[in-house]
C-alpha atoms as a PDB file:
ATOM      1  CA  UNK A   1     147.302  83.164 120.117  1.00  0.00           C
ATOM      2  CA  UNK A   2     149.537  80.532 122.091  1.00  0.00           C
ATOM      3  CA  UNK A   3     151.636  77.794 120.449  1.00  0.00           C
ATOM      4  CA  UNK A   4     149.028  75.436 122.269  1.00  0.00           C
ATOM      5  CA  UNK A   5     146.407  77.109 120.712  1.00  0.00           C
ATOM      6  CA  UNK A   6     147.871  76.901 117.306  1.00  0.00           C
ATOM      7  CA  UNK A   7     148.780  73.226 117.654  1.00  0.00           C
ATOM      8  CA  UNK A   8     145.058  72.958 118.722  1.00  0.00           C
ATOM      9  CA  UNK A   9     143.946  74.920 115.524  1.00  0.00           C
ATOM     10  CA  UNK A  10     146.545  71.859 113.318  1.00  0.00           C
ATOM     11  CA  UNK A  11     144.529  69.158 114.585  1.00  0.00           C
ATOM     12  CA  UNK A  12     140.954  70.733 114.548  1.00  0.00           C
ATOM     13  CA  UNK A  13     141.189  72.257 111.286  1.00  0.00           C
ATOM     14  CA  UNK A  14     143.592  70.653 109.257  1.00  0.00           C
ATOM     15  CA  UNK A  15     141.763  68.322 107.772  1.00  0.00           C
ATOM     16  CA  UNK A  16     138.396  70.085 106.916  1.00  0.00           C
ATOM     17  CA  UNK A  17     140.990  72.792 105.102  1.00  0.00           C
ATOM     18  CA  UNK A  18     142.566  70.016 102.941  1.00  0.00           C
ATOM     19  CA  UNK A  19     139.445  68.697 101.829  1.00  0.00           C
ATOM     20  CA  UNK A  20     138.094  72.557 100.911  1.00  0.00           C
ATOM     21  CA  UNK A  21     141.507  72.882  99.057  1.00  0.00           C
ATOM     22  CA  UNK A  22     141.371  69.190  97.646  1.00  0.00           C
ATOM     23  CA  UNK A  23     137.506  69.576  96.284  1.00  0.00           C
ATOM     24  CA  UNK A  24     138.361  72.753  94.527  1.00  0.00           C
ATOM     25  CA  UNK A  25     142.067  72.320  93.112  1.00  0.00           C
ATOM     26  CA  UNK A  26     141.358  67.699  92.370  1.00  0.00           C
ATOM     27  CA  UNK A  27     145.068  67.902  92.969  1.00  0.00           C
ATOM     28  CA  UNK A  28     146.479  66.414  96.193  1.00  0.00           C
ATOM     29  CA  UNK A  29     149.858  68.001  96.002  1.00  0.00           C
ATOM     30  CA  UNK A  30     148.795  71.933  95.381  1.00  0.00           C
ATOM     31  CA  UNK A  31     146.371  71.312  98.318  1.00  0.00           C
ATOM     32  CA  UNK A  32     148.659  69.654 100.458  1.00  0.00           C
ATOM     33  CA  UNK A  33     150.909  72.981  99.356  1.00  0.00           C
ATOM     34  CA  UNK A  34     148.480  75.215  99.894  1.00  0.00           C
ATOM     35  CA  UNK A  35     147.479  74.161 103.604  1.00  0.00           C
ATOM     36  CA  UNK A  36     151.141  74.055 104.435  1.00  0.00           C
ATOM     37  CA  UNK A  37     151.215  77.946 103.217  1.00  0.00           C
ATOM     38  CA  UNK A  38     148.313  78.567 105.346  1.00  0.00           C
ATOM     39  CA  UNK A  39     149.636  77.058 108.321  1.00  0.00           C
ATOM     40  CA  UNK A  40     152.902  78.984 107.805  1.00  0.00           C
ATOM     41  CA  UNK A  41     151.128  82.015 107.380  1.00  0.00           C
ATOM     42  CA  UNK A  42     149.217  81.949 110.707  1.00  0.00           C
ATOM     43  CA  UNK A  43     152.638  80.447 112.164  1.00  0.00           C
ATOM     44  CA  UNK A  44     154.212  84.180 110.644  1.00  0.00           C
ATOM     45  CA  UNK A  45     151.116  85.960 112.347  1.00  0.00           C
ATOM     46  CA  UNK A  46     150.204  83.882 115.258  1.00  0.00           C
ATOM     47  CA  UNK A  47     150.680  86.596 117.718  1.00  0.00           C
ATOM     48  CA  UNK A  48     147.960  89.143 115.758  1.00  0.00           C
ATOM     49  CA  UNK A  49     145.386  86.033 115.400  1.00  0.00           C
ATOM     50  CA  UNK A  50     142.492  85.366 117.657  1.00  0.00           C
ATOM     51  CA  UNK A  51     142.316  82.238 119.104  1.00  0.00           C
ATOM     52  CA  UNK A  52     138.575  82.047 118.274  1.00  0.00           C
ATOM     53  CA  UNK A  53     139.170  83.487 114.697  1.00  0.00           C
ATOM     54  CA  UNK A  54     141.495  81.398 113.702  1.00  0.00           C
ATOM     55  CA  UNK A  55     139.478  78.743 111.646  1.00  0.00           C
ATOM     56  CA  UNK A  56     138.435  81.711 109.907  1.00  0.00           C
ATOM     57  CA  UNK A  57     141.812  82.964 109.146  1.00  0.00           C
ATOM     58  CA  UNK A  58     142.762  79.266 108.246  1.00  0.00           C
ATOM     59  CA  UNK A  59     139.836  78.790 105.475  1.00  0.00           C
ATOM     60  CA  UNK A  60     140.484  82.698 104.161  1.00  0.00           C
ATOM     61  CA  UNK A  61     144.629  82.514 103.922  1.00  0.00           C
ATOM     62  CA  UNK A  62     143.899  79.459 102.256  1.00  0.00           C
ATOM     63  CA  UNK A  63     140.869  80.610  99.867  1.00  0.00           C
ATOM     64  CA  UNK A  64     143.351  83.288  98.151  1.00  0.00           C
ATOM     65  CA  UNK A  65     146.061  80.997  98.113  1.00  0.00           C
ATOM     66  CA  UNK A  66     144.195  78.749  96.169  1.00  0.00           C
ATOM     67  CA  UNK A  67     142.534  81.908  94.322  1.00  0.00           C
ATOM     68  CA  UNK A  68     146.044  83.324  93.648  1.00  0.00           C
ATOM     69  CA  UNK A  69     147.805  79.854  92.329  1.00  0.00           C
ATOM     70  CA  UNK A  70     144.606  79.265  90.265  1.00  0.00           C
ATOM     71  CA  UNK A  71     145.279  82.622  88.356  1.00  0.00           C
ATOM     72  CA  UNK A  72     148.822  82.248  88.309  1.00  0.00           C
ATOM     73  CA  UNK A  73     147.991  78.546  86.550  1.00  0.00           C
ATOM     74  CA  UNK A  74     145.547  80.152  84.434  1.00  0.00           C
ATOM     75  CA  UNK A  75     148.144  82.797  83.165  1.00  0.00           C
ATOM     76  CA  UNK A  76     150.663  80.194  82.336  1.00  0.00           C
ATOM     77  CA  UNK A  77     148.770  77.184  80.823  1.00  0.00           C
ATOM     78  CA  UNK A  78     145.670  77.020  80.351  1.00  0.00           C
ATOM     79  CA  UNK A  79     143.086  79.147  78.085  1.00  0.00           C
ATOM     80  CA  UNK A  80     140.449  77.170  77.864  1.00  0.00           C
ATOM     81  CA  UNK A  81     136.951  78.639  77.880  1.00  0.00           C
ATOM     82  CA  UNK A  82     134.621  76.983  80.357  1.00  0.00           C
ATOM     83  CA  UNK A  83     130.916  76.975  79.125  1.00  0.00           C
ATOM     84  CA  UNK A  84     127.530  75.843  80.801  1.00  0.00           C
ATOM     85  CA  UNK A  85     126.241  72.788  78.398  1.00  0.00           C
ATOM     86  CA  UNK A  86     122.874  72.811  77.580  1.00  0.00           C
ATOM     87  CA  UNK A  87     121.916  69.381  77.738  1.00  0.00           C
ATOM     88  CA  UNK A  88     121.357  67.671  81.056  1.00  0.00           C
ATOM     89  CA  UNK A  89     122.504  64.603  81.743  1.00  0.00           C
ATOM     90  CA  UNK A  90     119.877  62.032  81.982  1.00  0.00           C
ATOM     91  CA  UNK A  91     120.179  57.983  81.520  1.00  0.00           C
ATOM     92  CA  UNK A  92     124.384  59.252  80.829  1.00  0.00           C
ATOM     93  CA  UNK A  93     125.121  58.149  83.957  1.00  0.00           C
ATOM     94  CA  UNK A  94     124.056  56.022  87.229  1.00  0.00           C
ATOM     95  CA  UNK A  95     126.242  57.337  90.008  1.00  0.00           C
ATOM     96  CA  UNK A  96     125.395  59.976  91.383  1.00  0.00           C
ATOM     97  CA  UNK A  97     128.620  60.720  92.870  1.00  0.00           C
ATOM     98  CA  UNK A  98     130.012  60.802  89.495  1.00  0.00           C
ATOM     99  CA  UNK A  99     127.213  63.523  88.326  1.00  0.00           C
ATOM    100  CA  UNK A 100     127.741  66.109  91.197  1.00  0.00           C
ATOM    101  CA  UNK A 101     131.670  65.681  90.653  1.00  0.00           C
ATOM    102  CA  UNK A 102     131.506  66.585  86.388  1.00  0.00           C
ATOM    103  CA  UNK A 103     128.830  69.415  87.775  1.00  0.00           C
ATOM    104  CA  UNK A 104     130.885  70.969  90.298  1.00  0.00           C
ATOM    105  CA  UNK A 105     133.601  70.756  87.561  1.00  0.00           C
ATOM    106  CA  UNK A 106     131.652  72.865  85.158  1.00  0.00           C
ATOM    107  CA  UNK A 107     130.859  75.498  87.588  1.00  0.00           C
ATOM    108  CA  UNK A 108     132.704  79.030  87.661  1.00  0.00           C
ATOM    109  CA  UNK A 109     135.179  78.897  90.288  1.00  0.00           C
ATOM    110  CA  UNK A 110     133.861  81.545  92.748  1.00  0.00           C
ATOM    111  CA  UNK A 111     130.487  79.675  92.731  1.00  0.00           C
ATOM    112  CA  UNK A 112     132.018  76.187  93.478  1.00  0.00           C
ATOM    113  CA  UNK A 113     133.989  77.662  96.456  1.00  0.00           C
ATOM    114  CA  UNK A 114     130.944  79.485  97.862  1.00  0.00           C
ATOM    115  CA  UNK A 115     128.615  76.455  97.224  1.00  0.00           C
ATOM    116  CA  UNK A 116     131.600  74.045  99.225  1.00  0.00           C
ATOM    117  CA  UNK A 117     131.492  76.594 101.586  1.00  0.00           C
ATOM    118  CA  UNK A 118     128.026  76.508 102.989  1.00  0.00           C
ATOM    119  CA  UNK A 119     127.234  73.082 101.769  1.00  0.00           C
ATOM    120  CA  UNK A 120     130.182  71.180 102.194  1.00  0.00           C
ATOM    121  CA  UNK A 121     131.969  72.469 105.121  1.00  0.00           C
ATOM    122  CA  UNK A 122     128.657  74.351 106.825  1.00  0.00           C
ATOM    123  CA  UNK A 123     129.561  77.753 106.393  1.00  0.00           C
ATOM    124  CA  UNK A 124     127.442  80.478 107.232  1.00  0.00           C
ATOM    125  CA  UNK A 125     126.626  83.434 104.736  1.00  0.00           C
ATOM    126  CA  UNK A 126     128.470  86.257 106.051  1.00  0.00           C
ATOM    127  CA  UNK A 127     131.441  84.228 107.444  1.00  0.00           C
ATOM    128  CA  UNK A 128     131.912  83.275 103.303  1.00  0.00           C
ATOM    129  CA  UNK A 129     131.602  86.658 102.591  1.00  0.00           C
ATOM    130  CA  UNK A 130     134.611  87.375 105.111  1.00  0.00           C
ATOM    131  CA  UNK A 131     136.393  84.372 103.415  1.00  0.00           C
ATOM    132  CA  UNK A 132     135.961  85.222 100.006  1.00  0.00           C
ATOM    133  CA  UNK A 133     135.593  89.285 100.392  1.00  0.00           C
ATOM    134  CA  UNK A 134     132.243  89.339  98.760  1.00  0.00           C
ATOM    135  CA  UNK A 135     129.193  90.687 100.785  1.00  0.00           C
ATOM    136  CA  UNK A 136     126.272  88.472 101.877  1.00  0.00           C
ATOM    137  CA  UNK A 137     123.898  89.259  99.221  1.00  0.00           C
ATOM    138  CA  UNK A 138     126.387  88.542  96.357  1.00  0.00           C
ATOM    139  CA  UNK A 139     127.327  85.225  98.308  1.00  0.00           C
ATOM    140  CA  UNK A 140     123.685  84.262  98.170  1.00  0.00           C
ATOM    141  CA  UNK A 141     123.372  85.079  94.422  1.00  0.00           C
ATOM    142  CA  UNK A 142     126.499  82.700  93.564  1.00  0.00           C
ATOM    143  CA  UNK A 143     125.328  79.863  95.892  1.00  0.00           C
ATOM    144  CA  UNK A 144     121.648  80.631  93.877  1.00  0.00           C
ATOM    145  CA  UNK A 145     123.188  80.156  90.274  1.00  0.00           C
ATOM    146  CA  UNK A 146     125.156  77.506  91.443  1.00  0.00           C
ATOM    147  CA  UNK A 147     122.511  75.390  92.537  1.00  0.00           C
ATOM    148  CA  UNK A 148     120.135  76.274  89.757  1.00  0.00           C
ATOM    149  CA  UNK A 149     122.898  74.838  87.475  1.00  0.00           C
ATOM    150  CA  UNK A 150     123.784  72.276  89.530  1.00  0.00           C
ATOM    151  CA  UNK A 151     119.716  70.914  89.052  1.00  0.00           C
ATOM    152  CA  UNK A 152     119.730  71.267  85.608  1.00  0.00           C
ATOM    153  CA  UNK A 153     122.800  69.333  85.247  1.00  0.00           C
ATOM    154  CA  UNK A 154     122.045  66.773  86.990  1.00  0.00           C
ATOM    155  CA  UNK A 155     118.134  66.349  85.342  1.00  0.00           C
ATOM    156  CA  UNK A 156     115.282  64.756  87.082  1.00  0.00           C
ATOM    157  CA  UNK A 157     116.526  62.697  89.905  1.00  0.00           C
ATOM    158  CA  UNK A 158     113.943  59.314  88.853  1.00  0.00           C
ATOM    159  CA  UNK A 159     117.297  59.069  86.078  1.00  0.00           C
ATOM    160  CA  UNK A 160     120.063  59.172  88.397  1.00  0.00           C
ATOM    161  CA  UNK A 161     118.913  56.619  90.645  1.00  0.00           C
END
């Protein structure tokens, strides 16, 4: 990989990788953090990175960056359990955007990334298995239960809008 290619890879991906990082950390300073480490670590390897992998290498250095601050945060502060509730949430609320936010919220973290990985960012099922290490079957299963969780959270549609 070039330094043009590299500058090419800041402007074409640089955005779409804060967004991932933003959606899944809902802090702007560890994912403004965490694509700086990501950029540093291709900048470290830039010479064993292909040019047409490096999106790829961008989303994956960042997905266990995120994966390893996550646990490190866990570790230190917080021991909260995180539980599915039972209830949906019809006639609670009338924005939609505010539904799919408190839903993504309440999913387990390796099914939120998967399901912003194919639905947010386009992803296809065995380039998030590269990015997350799992293989395509188990990447199907998560983006399964987290959409079948994601419906009954949110309740009949008629109520949201």
């Amino acid at each position: 990989m070039t330094t043009g290619e590299y500058n090419q890879a800041v402007d074409l991906y640089s955005d779409r990788l804060y967004r991932f990082v933003l959606k899944s950390m809902k802090d702007q300073h560890a994912a403004e953090d965490i694509v700086q480490d990501s950029y540093e670590k291709l900048w470290k390897n830039v010479k064993n990175v292909d040019g047409q992998k490096v999106k790829s290498y961008l989303f994956t250095t960042a997905w266990h960056t995120m994966i390893d601050r996550i646990r490190k945060e866990k570790r230190s502060a917080w021991s909260e359990e995180t539980g599915f509730p039972e209830e949906s949430h019809e006639n609670h609320y009338s924005d939609l955007g505010e539904i799919l936010e408190e839903a993504l919220n309440r999913l387990p973290e390796i099914q939120r990334m998967v399901l912003l990985l194919r639905d947010y960012e386009g992803y296809p099922y065995n380039e998030i298995g590269k990015i997350t290490r799992l293989n395509e079957s188990q990447v199907k299963v998560y983006i399964y239960r987290a959409r079948v969780f994601m419906k009954s959270y949110i309740g009949k549609m008629e109520t949201v809008i």
